[in-house]
N, C-alpha and C. Protein backbone atom coordinates (compact mmCIF):
# COMPACT_ATOMS: atom_id res chain seq x y z
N UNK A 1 9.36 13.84 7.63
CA UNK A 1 9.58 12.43 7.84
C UNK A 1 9.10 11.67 6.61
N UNK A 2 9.99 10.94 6.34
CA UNK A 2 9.38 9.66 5.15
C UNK A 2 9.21 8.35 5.84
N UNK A 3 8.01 7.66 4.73
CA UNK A 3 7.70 6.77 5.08
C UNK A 3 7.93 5.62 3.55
N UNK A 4 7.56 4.48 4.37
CA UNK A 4 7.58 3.15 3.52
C UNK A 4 6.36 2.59 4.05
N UNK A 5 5.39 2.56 3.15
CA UNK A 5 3.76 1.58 3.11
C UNK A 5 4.73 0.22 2.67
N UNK A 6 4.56 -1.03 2.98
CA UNK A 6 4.37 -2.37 2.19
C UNK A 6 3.22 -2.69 2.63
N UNK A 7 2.18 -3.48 1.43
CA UNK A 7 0.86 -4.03 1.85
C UNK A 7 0.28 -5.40 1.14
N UNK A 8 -0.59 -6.18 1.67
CA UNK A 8 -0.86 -6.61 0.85
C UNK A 8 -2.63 -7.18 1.11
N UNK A 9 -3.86 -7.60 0.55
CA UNK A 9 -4.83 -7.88 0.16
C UNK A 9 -5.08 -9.01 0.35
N UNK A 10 -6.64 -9.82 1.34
CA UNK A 10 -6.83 -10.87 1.11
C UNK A 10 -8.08 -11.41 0.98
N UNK A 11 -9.30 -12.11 0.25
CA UNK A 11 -8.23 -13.24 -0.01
C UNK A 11 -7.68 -13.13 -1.40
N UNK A 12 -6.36 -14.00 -1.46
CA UNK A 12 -5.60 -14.15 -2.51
C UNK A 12 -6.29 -15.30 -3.96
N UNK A 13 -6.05 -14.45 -5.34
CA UNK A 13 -6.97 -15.52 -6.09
C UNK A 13 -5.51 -15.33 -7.15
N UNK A 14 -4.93 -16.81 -7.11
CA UNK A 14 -4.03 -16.59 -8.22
C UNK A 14 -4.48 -16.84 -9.70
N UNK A 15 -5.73 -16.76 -10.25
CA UNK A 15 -6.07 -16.72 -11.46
C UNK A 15 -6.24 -15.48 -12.17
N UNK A 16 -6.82 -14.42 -11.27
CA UNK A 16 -7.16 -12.90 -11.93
C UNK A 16 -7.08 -12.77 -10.36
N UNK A 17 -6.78 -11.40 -10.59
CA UNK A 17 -6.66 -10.40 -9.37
C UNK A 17 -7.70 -9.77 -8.58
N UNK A 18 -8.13 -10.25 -7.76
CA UNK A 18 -9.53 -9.33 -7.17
C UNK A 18 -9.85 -8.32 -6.97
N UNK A 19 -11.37 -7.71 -6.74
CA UNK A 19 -11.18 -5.93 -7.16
C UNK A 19 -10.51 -5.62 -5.80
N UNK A 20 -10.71 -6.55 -5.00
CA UNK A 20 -10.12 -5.52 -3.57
C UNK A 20 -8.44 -5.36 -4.08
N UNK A 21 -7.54 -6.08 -4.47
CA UNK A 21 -6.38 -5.55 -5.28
C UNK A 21 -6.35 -4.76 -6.30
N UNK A 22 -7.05 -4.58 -6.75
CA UNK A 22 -6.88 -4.11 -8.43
C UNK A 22 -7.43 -2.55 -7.53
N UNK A 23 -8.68 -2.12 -6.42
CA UNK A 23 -8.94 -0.45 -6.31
C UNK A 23 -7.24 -0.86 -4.99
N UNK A 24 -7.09 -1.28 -3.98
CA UNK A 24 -5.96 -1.05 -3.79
C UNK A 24 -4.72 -0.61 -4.37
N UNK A 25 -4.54 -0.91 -5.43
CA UNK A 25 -3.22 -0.51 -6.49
C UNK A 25 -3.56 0.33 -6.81
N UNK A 26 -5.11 0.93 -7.33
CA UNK A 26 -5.34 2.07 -7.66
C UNK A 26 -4.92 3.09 -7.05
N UNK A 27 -5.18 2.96 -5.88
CA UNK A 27 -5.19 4.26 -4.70
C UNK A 27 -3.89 4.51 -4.62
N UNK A 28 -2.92 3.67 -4.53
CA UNK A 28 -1.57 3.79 -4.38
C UNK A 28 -0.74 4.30 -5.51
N UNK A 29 -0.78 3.91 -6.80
CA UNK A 29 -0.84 4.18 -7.83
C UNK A 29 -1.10 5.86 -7.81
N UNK A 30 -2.54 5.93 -7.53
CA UNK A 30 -2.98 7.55 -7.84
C UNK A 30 -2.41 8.73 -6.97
N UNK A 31 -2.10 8.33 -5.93
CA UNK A 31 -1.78 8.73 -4.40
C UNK A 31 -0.36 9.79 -4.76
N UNK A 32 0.23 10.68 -3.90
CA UNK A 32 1.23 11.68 -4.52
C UNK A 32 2.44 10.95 -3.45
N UNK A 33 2.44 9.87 -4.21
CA UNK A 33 3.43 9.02 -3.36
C UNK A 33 5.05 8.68 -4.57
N UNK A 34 6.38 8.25 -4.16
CA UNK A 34 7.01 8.07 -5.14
C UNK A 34 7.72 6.76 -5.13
N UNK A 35 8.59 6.14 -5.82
CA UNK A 35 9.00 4.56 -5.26
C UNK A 35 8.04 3.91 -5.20
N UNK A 36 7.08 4.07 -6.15
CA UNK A 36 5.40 3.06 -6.15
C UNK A 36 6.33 1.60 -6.53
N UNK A 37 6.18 0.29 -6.13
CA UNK A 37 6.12 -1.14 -6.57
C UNK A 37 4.64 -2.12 -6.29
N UNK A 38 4.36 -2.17 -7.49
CA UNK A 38 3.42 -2.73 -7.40
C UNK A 38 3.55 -4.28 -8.09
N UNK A 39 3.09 -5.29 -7.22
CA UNK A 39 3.76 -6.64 -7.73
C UNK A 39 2.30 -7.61 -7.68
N UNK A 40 2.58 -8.83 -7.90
CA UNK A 40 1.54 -9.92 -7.50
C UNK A 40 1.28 -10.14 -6.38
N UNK A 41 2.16 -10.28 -5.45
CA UNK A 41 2.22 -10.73 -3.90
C UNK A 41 2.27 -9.68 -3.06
N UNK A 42 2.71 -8.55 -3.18
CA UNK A 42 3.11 -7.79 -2.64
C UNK A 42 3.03 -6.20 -3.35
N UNK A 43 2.78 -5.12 -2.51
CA UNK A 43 2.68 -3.39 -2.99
C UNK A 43 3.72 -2.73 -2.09
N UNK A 44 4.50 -1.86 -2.61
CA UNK A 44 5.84 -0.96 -1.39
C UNK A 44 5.94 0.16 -2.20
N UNK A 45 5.44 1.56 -1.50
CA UNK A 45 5.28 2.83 -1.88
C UNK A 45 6.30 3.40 -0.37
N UNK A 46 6.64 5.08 -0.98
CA UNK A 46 7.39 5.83 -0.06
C UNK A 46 6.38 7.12 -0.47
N UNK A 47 7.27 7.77 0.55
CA UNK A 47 6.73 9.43 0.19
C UNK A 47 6.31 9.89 1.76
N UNK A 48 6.08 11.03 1.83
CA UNK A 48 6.02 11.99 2.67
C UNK A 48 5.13 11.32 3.77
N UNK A 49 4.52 11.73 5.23
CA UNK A 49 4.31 10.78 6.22
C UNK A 49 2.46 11.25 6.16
N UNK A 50 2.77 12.74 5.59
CA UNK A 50 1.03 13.45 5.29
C UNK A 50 0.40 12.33 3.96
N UNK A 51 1.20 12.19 3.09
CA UNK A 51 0.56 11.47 1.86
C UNK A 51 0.66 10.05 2.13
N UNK A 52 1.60 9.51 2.33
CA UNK A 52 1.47 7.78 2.77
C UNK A 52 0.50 7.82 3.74
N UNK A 53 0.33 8.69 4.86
CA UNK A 53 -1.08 8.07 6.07
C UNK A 53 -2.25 8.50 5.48
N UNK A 54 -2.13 9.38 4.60
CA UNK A 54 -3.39 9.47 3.65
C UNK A 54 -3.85 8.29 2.73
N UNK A 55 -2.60 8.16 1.88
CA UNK A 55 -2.99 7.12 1.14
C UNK A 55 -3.33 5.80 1.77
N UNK A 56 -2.55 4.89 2.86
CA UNK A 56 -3.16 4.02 4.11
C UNK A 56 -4.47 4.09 4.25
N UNK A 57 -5.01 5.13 4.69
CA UNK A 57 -6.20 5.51 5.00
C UNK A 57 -7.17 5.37 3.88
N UNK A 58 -6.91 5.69 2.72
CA UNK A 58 -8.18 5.50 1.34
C UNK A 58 -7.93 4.18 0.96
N UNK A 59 -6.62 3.82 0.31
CA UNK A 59 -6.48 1.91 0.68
C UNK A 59 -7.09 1.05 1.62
N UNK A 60 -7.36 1.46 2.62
CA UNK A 60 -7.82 0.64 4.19
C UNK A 60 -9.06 0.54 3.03
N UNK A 61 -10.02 1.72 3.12
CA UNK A 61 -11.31 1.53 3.24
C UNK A 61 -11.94 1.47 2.02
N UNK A 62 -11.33 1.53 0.92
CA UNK A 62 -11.64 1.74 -0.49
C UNK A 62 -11.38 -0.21 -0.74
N UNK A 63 -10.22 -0.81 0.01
CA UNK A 63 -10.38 -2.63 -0.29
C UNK A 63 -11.11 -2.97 0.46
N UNK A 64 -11.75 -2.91 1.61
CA UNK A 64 -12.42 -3.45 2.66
C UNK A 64 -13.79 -3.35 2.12
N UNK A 65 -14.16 -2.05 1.55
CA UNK A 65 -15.38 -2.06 0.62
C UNK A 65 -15.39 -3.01 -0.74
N UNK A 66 -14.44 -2.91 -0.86
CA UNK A 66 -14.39 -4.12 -2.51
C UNK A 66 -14.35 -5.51 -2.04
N UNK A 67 -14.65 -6.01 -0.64
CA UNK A 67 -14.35 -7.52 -0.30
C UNK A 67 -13.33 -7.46 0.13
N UNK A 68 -12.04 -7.01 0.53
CA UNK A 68 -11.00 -7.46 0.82
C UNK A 68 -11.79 -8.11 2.56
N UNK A 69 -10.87 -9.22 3.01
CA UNK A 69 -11.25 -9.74 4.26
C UNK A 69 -10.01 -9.52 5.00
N UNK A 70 -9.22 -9.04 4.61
CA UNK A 70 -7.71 -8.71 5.45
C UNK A 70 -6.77 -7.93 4.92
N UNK A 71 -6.18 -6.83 5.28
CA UNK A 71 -4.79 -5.92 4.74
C UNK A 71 -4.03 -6.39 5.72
N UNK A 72 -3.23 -6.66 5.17
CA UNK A 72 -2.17 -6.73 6.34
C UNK A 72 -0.89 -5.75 5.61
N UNK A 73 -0.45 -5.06 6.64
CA UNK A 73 0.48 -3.65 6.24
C UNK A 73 1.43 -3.61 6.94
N UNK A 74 2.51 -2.81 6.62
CA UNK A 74 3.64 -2.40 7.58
C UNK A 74 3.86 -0.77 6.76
N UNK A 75 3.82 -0.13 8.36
CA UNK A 75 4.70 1.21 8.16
C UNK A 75 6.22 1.27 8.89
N UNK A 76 6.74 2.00 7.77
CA UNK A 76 8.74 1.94 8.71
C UNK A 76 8.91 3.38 8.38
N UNK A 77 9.47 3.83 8.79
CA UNK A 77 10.16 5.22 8.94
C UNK A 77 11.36 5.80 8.44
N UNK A 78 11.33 6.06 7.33
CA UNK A 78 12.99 5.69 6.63
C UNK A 78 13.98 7.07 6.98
N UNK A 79 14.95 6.71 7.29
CA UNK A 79 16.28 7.50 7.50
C UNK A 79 16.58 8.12 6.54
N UNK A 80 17.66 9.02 6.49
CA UNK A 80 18.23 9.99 4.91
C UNK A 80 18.87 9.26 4.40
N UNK A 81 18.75 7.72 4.53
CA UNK A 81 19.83 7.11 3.30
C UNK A 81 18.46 5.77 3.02
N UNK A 82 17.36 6.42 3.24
CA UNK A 82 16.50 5.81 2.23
C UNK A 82 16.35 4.27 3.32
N UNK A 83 16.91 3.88 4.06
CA UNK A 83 16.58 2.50 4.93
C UNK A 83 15.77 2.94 5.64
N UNK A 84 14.93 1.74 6.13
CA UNK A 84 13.93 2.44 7.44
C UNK A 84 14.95 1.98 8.54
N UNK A 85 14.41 2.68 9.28
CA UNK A 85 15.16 2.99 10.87
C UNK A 85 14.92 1.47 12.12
N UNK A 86 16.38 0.91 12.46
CA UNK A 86 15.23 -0.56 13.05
C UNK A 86 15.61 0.02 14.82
């Protein structure tokens, strides 16, 4: 099964990026995930359902330790033509 992480970090500082974003991107970034997007507003990674709930899982707690005060996330389930499933 594949998956689609979108996430994002709060609170939001539009001058410099806070560490709870900056180790979030890390993890995702480092993670054996593929289709990494990593943006200002927004992060959307794919990959396998063992490595995305892994990576979820070190993101959760690796921003929550850096200050983050909110993730807010979505997991979708993507089909063989790459859409998630509604």
């Amino acid at each position: 099964m594949r998956l689609r992480v979108e996430f994002t970090t709060e609170p939001f500082d539009l001058d410099e990026a806070p560490a709870h974003a900056v180790v979030a991107r890390d993890v995702i970034q480092g993670a054996e995930l593929d289709a990494v997007d990593v943006g200002p507003f927004g992060n959307t990674a794919e990959g396998g359902a063992d490595e995305v709930l892994t990576a979820v899982d070190a993101l959760l707690r690796k921003a929550l330790e850096a200050g983050a005060t909110r993730v807010s996330l979505q997991v979708n389930v993507l089909g063989e033509s790459g859409e998630a499933i509604e």
